[in-house]
N, C-alpha and C. Protein backbone atom coordinates (compact mmCIF):
# COMPACT_ATOMS: atom_id res chain seq x y z
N UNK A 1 128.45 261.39 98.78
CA UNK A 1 129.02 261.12 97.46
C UNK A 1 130.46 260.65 97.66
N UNK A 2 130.68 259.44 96.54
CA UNK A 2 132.12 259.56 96.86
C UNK A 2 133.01 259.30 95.13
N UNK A 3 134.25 259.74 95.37
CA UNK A 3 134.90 259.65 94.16
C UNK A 3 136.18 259.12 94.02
N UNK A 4 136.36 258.78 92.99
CA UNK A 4 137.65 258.11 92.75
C UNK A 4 139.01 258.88 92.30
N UNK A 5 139.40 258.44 93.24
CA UNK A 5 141.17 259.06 93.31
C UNK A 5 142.43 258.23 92.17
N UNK A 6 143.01 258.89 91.48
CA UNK A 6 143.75 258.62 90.68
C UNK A 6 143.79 257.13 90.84
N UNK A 7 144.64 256.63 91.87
CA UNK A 7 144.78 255.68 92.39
C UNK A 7 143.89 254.20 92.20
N UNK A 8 143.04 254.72 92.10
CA UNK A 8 141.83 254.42 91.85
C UNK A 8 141.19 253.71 93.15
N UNK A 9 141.47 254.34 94.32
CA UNK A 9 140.97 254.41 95.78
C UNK A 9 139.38 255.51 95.72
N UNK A 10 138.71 254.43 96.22
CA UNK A 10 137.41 255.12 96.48
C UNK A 10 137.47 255.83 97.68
N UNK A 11 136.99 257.55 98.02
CA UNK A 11 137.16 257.99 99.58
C UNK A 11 135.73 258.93 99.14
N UNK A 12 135.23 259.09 100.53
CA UNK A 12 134.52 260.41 100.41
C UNK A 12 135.05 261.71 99.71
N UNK A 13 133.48 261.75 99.31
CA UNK A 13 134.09 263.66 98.31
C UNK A 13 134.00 264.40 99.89
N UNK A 14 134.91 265.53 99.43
CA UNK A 14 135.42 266.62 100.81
C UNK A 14 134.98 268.00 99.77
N UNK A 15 134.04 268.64 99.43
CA UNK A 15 134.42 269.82 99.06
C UNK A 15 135.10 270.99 99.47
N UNK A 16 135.47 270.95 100.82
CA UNK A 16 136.96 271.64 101.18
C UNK A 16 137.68 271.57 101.03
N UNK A 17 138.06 270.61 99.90
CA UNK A 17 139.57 270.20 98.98
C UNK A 17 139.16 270.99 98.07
N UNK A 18 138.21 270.96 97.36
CA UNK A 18 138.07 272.06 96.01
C UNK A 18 138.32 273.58 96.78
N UNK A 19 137.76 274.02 97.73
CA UNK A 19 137.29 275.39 97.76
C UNK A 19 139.19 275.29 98.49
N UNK A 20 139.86 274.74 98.73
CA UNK A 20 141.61 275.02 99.66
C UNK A 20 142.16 274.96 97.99
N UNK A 21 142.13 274.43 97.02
CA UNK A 21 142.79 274.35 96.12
C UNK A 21 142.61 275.54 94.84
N UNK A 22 141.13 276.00 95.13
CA UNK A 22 141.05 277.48 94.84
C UNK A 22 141.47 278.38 95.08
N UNK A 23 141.74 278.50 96.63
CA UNK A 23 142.27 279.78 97.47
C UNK A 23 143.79 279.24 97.22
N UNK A 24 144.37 278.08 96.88
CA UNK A 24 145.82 278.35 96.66
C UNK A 24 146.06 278.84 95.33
N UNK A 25 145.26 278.52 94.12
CA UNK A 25 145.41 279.22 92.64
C UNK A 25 145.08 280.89 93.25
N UNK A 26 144.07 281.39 93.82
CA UNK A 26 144.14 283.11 94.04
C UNK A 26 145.14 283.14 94.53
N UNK A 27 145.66 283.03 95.49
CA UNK A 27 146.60 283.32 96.31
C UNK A 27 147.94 283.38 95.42
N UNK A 28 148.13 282.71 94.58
CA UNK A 28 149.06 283.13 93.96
C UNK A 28 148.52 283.81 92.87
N UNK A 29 147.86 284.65 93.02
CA UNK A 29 147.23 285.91 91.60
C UNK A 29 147.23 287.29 92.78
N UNK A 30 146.26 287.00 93.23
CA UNK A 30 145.83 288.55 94.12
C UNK A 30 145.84 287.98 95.71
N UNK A 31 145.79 289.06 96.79
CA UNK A 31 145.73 289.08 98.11
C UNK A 31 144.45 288.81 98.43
N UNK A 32 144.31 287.55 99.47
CA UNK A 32 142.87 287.00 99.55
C UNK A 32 141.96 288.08 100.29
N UNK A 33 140.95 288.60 99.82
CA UNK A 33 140.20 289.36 100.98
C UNK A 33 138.70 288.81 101.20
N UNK A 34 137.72 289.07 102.43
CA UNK A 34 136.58 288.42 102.51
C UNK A 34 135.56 288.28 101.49
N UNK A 35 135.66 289.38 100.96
CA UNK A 35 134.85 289.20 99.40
C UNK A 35 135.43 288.40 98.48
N UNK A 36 136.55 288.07 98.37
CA UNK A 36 137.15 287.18 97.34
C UNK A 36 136.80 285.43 97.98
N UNK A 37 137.20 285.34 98.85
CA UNK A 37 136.83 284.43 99.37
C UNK A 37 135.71 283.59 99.80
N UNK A 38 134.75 284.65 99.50
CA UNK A 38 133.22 284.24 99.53
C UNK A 38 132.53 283.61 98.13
N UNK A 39 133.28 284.49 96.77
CA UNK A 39 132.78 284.32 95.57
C UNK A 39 133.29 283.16 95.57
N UNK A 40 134.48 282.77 95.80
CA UNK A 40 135.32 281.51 95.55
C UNK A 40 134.74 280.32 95.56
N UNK A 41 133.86 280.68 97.27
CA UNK A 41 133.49 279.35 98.07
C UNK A 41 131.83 279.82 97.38
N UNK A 42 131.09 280.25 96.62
CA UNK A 42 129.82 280.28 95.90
C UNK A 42 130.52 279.59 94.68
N UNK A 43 132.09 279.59 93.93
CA UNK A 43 132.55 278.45 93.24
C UNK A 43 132.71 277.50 93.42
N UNK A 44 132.73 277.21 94.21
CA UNK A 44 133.06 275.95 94.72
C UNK A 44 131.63 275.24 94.95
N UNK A 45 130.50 275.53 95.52
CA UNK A 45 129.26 275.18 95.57
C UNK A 45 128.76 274.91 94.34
N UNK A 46 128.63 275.77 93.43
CA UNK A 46 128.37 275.58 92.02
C UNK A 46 128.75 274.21 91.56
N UNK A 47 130.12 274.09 92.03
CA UNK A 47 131.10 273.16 91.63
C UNK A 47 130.22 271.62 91.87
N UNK A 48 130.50 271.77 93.10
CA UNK A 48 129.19 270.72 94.06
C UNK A 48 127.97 270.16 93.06
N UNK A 49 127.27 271.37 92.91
CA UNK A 49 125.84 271.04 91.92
C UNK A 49 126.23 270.89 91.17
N UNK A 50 126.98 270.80 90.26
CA UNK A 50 127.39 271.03 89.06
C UNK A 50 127.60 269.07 89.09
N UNK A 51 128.47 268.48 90.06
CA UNK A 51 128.82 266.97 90.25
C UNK A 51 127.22 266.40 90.61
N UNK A 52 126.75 266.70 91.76
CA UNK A 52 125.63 265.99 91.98
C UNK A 52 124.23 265.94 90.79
N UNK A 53 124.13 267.05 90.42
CA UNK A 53 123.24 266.62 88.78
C UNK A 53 124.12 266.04 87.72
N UNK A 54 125.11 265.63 87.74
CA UNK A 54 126.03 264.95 86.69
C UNK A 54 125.23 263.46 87.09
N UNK A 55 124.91 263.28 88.21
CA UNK A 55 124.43 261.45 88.76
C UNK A 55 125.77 260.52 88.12
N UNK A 56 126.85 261.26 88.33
CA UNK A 56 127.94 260.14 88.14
C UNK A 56 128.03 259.27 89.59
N UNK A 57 128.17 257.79 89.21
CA UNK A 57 127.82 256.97 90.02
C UNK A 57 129.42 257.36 91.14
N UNK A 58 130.60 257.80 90.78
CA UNK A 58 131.38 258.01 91.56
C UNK A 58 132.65 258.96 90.65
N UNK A 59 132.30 260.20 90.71
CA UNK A 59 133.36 261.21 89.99
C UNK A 59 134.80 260.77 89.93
N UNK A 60 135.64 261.01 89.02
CA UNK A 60 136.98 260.97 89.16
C UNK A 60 137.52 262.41 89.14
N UNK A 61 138.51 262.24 89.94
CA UNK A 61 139.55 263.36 90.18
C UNK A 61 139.13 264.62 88.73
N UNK A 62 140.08 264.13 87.99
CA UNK A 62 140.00 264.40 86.83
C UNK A 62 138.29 265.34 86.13
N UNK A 63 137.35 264.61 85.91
CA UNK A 63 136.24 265.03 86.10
C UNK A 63 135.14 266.19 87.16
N UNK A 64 136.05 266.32 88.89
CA UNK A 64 136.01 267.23 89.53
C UNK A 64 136.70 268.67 89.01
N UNK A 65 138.00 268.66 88.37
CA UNK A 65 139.20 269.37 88.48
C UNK A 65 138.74 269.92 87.24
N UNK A 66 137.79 269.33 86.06
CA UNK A 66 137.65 270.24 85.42
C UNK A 66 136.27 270.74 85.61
N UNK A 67 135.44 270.64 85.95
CA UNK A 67 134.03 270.82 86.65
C UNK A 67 134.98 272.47 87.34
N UNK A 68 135.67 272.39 87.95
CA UNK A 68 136.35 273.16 88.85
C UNK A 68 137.05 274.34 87.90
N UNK A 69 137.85 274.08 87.21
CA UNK A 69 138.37 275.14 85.43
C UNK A 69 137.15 275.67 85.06
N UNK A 70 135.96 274.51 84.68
CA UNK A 70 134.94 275.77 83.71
C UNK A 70 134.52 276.53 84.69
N UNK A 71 134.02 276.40 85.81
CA UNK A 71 133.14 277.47 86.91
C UNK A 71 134.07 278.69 87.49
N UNK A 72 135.83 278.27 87.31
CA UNK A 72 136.15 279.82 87.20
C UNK A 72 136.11 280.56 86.53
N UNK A 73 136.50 280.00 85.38
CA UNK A 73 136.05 280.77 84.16
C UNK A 73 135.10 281.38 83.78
N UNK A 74 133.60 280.64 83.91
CA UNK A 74 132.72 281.27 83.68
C UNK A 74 132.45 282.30 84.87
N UNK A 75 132.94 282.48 86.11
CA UNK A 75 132.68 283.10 87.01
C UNK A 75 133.76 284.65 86.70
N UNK A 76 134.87 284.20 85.51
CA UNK A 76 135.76 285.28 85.03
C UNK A 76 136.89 285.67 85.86
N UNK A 77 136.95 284.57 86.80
CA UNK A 77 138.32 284.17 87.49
C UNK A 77 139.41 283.26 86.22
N UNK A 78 139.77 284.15 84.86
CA UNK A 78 140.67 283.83 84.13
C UNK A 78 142.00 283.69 85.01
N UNK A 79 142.41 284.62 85.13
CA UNK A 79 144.14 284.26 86.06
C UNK A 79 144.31 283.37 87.39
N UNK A 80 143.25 282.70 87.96
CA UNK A 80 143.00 282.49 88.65
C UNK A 80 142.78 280.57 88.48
N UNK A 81 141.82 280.48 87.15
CA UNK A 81 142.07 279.29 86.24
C UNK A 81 143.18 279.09 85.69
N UNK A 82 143.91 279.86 85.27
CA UNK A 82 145.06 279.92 84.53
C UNK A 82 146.35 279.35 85.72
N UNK A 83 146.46 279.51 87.17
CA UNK A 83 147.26 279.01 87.42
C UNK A 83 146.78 277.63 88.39
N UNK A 84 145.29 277.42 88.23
CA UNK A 84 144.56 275.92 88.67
C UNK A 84 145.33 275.14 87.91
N UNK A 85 144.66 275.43 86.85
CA UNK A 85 145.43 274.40 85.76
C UNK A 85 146.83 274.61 85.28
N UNK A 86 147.46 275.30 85.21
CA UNK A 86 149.39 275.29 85.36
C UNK A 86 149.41 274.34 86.33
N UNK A 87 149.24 274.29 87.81
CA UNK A 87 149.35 273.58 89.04
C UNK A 87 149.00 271.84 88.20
N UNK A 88 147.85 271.68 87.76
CA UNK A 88 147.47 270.49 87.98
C UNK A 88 148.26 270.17 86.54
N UNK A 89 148.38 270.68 85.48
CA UNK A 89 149.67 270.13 84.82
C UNK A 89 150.88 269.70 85.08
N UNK A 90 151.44 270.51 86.06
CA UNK A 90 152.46 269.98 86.42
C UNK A 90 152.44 268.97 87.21
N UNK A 91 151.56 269.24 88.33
CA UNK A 91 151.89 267.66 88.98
C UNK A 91 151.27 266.50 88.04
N UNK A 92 150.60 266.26 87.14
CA UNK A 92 150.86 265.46 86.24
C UNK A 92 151.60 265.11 85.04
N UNK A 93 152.75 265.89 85.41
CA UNK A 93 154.24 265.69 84.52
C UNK A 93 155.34 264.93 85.69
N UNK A 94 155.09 265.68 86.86
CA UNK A 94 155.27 265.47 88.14
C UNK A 94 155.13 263.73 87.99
N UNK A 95 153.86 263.74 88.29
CA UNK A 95 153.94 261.75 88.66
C UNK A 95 153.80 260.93 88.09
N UNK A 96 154.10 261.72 86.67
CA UNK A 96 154.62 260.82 85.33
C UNK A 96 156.29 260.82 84.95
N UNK A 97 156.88 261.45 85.69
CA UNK A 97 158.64 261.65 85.69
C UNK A 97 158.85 262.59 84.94
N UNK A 98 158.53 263.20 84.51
CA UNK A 98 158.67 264.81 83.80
C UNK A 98 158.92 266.18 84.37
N UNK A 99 159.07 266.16 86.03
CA UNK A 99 158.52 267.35 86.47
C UNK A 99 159.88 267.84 86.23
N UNK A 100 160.72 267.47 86.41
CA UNK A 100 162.33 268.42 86.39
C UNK A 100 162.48 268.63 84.90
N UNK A 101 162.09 268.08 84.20
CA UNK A 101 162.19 268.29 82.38
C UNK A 101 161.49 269.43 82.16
N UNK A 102 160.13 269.36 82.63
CA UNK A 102 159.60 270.57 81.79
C UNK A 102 158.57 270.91 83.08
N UNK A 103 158.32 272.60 82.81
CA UNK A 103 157.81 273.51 83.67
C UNK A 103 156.74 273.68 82.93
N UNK A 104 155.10 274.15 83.56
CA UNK A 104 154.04 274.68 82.64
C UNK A 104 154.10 276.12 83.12
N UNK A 105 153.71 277.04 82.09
CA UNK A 105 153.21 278.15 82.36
C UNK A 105 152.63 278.51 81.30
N UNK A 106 151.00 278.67 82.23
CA UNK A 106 149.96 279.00 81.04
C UNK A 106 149.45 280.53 81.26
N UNK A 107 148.76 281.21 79.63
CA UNK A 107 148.86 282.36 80.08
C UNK A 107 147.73 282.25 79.08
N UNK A 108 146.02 282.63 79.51
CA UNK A 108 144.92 283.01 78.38
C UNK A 108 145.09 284.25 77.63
N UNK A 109 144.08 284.17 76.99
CA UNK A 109 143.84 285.75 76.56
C UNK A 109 142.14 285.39 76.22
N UNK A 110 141.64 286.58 76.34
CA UNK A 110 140.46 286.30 75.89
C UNK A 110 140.45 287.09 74.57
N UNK A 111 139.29 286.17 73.81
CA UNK A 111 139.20 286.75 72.28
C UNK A 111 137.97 287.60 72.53
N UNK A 112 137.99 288.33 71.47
CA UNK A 112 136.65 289.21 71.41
C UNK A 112 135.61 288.43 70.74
């Protein structure tokens, strides 16, 4: 499979970019341990199936990254989504000239 990069450069999909960009959102929540790291990378697979039954002829970034938000969530890695997406906000304030203007910090709550 392959997908399109912002850029709009076609490269092979790597799903060890999703499952490294997971373990950097935990990592800044909780201390990684082998069990955490296992559920992660069963997120990250999900993630996978989740693109290949889509039959998108070539995913964009964008379209991975949130494929990537709902499956923590639903997996109930809230704080964990919560600073995926802080991260990927900012660097898209970042390489739009915004990043020194404004900071994200997102914080859920779940409703009953």
């Amino acid at each position: 499979m392959q997908i399109t990069k912002r850029s709009g450069q076609v490269v092979e999909f790597d799903p060890d970019k999703i499952y490294q960009a997971i373990l950097k959102a935990a990592q800044s929540v909780y201390v990684l341990d082998d069990k955490l790291r296992q559920e992660l990378a069963e997120v990250t697979k999900k993630v996978v199936i989740d693109l290949e039954e889509a039959h998108a002829d070539r995913p964009t970034i964008s379209m991975v990254q949130s494929q990537v938000e709902n499956r923590l969530m639903d997996a109930g890695y809230i704080n964990i989504a919560e600073h995926y997406i802080s991260y990927r906000l900012q660097r898209d304030l970042e390489r739009n000239g915004y990043g020194d203007q404004i900071a994200v910090h997102l914080r859920f709550e779940k409703l009953k």
